[in-house]
N, C-alpha and C. Protein backbone atom coordinates (compact mmCIF):
# COMPACT_ATOMS: atom_id res chain seq x y z
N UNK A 1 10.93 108.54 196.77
CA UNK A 1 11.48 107.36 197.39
C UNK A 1 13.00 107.48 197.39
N UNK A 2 13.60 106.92 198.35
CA UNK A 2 15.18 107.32 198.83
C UNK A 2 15.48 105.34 198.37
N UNK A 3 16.70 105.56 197.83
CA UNK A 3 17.22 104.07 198.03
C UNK A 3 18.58 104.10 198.03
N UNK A 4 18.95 103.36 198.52
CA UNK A 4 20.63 102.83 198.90
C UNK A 4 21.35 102.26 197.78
N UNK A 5 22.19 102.68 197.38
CA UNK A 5 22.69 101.90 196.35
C UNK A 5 24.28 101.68 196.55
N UNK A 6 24.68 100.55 196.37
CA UNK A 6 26.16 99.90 196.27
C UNK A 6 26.34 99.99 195.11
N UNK A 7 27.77 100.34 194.00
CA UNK A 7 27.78 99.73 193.11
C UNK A 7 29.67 100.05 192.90
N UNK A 8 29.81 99.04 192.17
CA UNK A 8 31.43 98.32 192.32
C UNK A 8 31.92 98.95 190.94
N UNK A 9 32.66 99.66 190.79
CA UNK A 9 32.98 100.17 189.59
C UNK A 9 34.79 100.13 189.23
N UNK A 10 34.93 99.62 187.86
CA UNK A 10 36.25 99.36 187.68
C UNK A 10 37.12 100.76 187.09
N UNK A 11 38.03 101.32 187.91
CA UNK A 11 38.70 102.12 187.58
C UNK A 11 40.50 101.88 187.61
N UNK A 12 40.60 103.14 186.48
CA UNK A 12 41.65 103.03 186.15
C UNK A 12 43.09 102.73 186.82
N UNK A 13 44.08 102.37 186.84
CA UNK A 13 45.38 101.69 187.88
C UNK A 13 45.93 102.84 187.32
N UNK A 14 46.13 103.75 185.92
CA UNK A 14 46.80 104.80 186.00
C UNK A 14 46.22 106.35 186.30
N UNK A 15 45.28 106.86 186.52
CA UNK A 15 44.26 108.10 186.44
C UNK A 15 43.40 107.77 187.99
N UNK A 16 42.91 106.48 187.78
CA UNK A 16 41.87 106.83 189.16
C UNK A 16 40.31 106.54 188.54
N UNK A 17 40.07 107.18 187.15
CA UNK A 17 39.44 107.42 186.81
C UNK A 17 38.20 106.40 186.46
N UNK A 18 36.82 106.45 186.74
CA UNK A 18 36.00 104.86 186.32
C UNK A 18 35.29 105.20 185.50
N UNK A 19 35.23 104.04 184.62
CA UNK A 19 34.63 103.91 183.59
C UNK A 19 33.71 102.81 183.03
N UNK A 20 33.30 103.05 181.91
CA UNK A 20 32.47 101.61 181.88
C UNK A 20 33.04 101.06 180.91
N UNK A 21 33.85 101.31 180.59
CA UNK A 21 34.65 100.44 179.06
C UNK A 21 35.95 100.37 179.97
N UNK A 22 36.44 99.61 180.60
CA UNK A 22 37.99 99.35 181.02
C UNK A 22 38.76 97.85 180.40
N UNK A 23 40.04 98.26 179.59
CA UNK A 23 40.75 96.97 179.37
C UNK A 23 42.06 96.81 180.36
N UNK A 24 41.49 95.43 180.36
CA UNK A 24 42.67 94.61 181.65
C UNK A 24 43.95 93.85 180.85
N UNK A 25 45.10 93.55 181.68
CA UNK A 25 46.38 92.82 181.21
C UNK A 25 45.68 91.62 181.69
N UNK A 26 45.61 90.35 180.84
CA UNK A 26 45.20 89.32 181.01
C UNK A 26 46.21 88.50 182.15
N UNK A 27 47.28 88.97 182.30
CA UNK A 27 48.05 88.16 183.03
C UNK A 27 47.91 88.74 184.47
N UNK A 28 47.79 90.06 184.71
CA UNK A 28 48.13 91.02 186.07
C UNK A 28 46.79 91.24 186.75
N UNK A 29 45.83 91.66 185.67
CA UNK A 29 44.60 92.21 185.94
C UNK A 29 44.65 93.87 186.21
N UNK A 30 45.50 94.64 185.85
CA UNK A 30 45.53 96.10 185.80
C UNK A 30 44.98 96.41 184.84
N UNK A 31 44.46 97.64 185.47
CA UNK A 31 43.26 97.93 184.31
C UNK A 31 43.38 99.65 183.84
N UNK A 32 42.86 99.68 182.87
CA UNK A 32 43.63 101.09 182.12
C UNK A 32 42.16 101.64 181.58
N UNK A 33 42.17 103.02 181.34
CA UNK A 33 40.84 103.58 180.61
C UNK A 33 41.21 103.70 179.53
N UNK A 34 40.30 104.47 178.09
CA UNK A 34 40.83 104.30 176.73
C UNK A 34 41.60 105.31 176.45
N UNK A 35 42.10 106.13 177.81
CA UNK A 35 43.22 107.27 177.31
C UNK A 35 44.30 106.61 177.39
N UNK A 36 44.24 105.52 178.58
CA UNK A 36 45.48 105.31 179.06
C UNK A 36 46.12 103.41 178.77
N UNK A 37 45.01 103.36 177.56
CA UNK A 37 45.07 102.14 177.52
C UNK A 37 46.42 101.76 176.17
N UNK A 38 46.50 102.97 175.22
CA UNK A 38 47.46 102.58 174.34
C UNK A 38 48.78 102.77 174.82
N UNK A 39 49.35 103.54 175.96
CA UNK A 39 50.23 103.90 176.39
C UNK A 39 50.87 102.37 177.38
N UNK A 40 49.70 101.83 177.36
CA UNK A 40 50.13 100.36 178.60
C UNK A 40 49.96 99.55 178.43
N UNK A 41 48.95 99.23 177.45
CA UNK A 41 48.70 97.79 177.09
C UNK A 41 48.84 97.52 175.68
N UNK A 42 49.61 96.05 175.46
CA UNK A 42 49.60 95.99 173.68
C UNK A 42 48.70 94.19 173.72
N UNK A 43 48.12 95.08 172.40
CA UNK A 43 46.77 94.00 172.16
C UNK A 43 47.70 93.08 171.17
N UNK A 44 47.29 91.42 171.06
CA UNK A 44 47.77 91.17 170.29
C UNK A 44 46.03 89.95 169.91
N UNK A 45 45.84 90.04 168.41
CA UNK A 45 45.26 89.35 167.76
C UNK A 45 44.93 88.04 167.86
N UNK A 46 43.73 87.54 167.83
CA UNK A 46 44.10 85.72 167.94
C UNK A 46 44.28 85.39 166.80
N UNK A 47 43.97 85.61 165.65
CA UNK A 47 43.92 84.77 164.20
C UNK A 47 44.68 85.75 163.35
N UNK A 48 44.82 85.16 162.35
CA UNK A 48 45.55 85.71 160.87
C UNK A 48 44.58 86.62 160.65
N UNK A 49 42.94 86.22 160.32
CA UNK A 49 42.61 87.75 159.42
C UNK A 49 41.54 88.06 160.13
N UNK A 50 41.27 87.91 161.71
CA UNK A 50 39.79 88.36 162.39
C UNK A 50 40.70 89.02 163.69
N UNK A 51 40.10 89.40 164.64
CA UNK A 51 40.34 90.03 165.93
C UNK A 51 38.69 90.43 166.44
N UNK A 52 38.95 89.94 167.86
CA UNK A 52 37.54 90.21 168.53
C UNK A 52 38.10 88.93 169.74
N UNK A 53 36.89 88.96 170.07
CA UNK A 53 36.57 87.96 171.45
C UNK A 53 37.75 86.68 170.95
N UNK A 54 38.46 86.41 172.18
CA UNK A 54 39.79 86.16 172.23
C UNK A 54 41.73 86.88 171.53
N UNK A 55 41.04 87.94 171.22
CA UNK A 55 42.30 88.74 171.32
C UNK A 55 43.56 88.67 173.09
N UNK A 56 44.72 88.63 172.81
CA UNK A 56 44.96 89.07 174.34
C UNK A 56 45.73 90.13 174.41
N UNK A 57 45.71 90.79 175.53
CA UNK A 57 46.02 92.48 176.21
C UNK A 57 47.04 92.23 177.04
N UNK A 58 48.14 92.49 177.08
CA UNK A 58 48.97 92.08 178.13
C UNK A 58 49.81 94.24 178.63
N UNK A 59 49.94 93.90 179.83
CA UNK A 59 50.32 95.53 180.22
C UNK A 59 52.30 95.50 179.99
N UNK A 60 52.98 96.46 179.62
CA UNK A 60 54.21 96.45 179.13
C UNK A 60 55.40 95.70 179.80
N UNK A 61 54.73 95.44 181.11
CA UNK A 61 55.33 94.76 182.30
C UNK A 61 55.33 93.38 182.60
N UNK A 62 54.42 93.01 181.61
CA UNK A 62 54.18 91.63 182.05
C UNK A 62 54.61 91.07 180.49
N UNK A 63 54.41 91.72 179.32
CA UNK A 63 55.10 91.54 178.39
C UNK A 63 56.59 91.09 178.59
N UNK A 64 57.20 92.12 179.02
CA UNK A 64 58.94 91.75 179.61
C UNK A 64 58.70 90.54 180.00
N UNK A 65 58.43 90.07 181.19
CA UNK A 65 58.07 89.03 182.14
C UNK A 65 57.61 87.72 181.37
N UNK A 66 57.12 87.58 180.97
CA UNK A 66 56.07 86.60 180.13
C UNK A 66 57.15 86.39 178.49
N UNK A 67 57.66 87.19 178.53
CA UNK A 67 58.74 87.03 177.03
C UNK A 67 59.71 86.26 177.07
N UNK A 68 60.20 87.16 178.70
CA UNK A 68 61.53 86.16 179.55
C UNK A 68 61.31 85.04 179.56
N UNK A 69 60.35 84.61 180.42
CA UNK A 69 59.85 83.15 180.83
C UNK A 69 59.40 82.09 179.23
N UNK A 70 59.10 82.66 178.26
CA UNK A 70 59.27 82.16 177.20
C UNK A 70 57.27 81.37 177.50
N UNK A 71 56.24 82.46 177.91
CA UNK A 71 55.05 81.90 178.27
C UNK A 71 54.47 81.39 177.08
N UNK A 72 54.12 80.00 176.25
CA UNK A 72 53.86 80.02 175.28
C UNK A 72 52.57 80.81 174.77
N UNK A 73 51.28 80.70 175.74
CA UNK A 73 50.47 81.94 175.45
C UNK A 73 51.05 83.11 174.57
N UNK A 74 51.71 84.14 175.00
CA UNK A 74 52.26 85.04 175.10
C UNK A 74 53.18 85.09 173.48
N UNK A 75 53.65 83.94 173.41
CA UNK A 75 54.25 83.91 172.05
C UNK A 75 53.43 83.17 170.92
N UNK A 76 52.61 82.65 171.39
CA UNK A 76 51.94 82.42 170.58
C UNK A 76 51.42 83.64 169.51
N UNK A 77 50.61 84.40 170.62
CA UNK A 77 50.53 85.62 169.80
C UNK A 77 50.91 86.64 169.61
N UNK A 78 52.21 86.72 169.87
CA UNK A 78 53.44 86.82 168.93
C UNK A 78 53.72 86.66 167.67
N UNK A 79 53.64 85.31 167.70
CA UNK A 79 53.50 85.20 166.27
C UNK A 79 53.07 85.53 165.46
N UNK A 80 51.45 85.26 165.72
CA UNK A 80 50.59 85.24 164.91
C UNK A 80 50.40 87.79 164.66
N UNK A 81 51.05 87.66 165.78
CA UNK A 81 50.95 89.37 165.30
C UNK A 81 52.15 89.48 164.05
N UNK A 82 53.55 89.18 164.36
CA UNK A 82 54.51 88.51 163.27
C UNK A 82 53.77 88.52 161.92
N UNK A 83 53.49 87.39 161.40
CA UNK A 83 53.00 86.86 160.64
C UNK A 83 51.61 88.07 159.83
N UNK A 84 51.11 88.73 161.10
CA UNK A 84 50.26 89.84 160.35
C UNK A 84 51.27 91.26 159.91
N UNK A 85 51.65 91.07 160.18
CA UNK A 85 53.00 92.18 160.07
C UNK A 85 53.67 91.77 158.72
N UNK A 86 54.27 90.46 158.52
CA UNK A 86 54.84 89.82 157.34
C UNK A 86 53.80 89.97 156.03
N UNK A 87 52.89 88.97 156.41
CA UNK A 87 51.54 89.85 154.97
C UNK A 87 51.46 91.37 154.54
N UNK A 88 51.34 91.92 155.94
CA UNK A 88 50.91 93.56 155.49
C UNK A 88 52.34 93.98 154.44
N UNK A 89 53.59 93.51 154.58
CA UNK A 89 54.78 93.74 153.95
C UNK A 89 54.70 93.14 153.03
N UNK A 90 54.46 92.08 152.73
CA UNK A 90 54.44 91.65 151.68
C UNK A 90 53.31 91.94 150.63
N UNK A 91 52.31 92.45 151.03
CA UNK A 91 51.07 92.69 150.57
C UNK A 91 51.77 93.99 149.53
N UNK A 92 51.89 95.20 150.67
CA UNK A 92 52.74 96.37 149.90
C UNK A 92 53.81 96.21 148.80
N UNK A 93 54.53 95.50 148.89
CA UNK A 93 55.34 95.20 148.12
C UNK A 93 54.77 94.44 147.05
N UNK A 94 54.10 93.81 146.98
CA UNK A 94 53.41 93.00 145.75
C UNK A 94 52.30 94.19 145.08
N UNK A 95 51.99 94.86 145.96
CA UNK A 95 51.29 96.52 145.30
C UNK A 95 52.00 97.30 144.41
N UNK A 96 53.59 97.51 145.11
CA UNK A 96 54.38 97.88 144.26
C UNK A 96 54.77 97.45 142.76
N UNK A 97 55.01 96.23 142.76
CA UNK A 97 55.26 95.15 141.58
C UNK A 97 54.25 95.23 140.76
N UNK A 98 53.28 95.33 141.10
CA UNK A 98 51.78 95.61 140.20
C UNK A 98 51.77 96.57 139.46
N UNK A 99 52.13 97.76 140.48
CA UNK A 99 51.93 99.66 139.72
C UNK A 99 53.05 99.47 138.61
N UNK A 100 54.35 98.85 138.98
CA UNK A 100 55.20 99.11 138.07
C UNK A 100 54.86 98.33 136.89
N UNK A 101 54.04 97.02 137.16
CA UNK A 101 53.94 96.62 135.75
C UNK A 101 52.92 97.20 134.94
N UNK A 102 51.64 97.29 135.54
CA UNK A 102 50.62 98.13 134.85
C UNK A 102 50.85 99.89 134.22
N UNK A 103 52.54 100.40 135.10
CA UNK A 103 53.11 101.55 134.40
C UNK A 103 53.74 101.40 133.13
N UNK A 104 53.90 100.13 132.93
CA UNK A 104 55.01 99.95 131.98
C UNK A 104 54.10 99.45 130.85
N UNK A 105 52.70 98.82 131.09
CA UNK A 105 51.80 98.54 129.88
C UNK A 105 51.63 99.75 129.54
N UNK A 106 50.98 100.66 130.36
CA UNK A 106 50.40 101.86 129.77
C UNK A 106 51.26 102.84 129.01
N UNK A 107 52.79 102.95 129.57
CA UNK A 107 53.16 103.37 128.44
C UNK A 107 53.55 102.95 127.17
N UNK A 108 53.77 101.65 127.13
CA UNK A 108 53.19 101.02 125.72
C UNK A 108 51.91 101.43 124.83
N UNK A 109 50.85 101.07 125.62
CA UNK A 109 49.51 101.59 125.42
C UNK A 109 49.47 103.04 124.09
N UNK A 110 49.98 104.04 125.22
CA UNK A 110 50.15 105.18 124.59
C UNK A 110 50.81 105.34 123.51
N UNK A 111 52.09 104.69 123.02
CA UNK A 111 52.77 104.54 121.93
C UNK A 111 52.44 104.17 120.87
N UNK A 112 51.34 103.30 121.48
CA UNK A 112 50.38 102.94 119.75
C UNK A 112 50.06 103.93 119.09
């Protein structure tokens, strides 16, 4: 049996290339494959400690654009990437403070 088939496939704005996993700039709708997706698009997080369904993707161009204009979307999660950035620093650093104190029991420790 012979059949006709249509089918609409989303390919890449930089390569050409289609795929079945493509991420889009939420603002533009350009769409990138997963080679070409870290090079163009920056993901930013919805929450403090999850990421998934409502993350947003914006392409480097519309970032500029959307920064300018001061889009609160856009800074919103900003922030909240900020703020994951500030923990992860502070996290390390309170790692640090730890090793040095638990270095400084143990060589007590040993002196007994």
């Amino acid at each position: 049996m012979i059949k006709s088939k249509t089918k609409e496939v989303h390919c890449c704005d930089k390569c050409g290339k289609d795929e079945d996993y493509i991420s889009s700039c939420d603002n533009c709708g350009a769409e990138y494959c997963w080679d070409h997706r870290k090079d163009n698009l920056i993901s930013y997080p919805h929450s403090m400690y999850c990421s998934g369904s409502g993350d947003g993707s914006y392409c480097k161009k519309c970032v500029e654009k959307l920064t300018a204009a001061k889009d609160p979307r856009l800074l919103a999660y900003i922030a909240i990437l900020d703020l994951r950035t500030e923990a992860e620093e502070a996290g390390k650093a309170f790692k640090k403070r730890v090793d040095a104190a638990e270095a400084r029991i143990a060589r007590y420790a040993k002196s007994r």
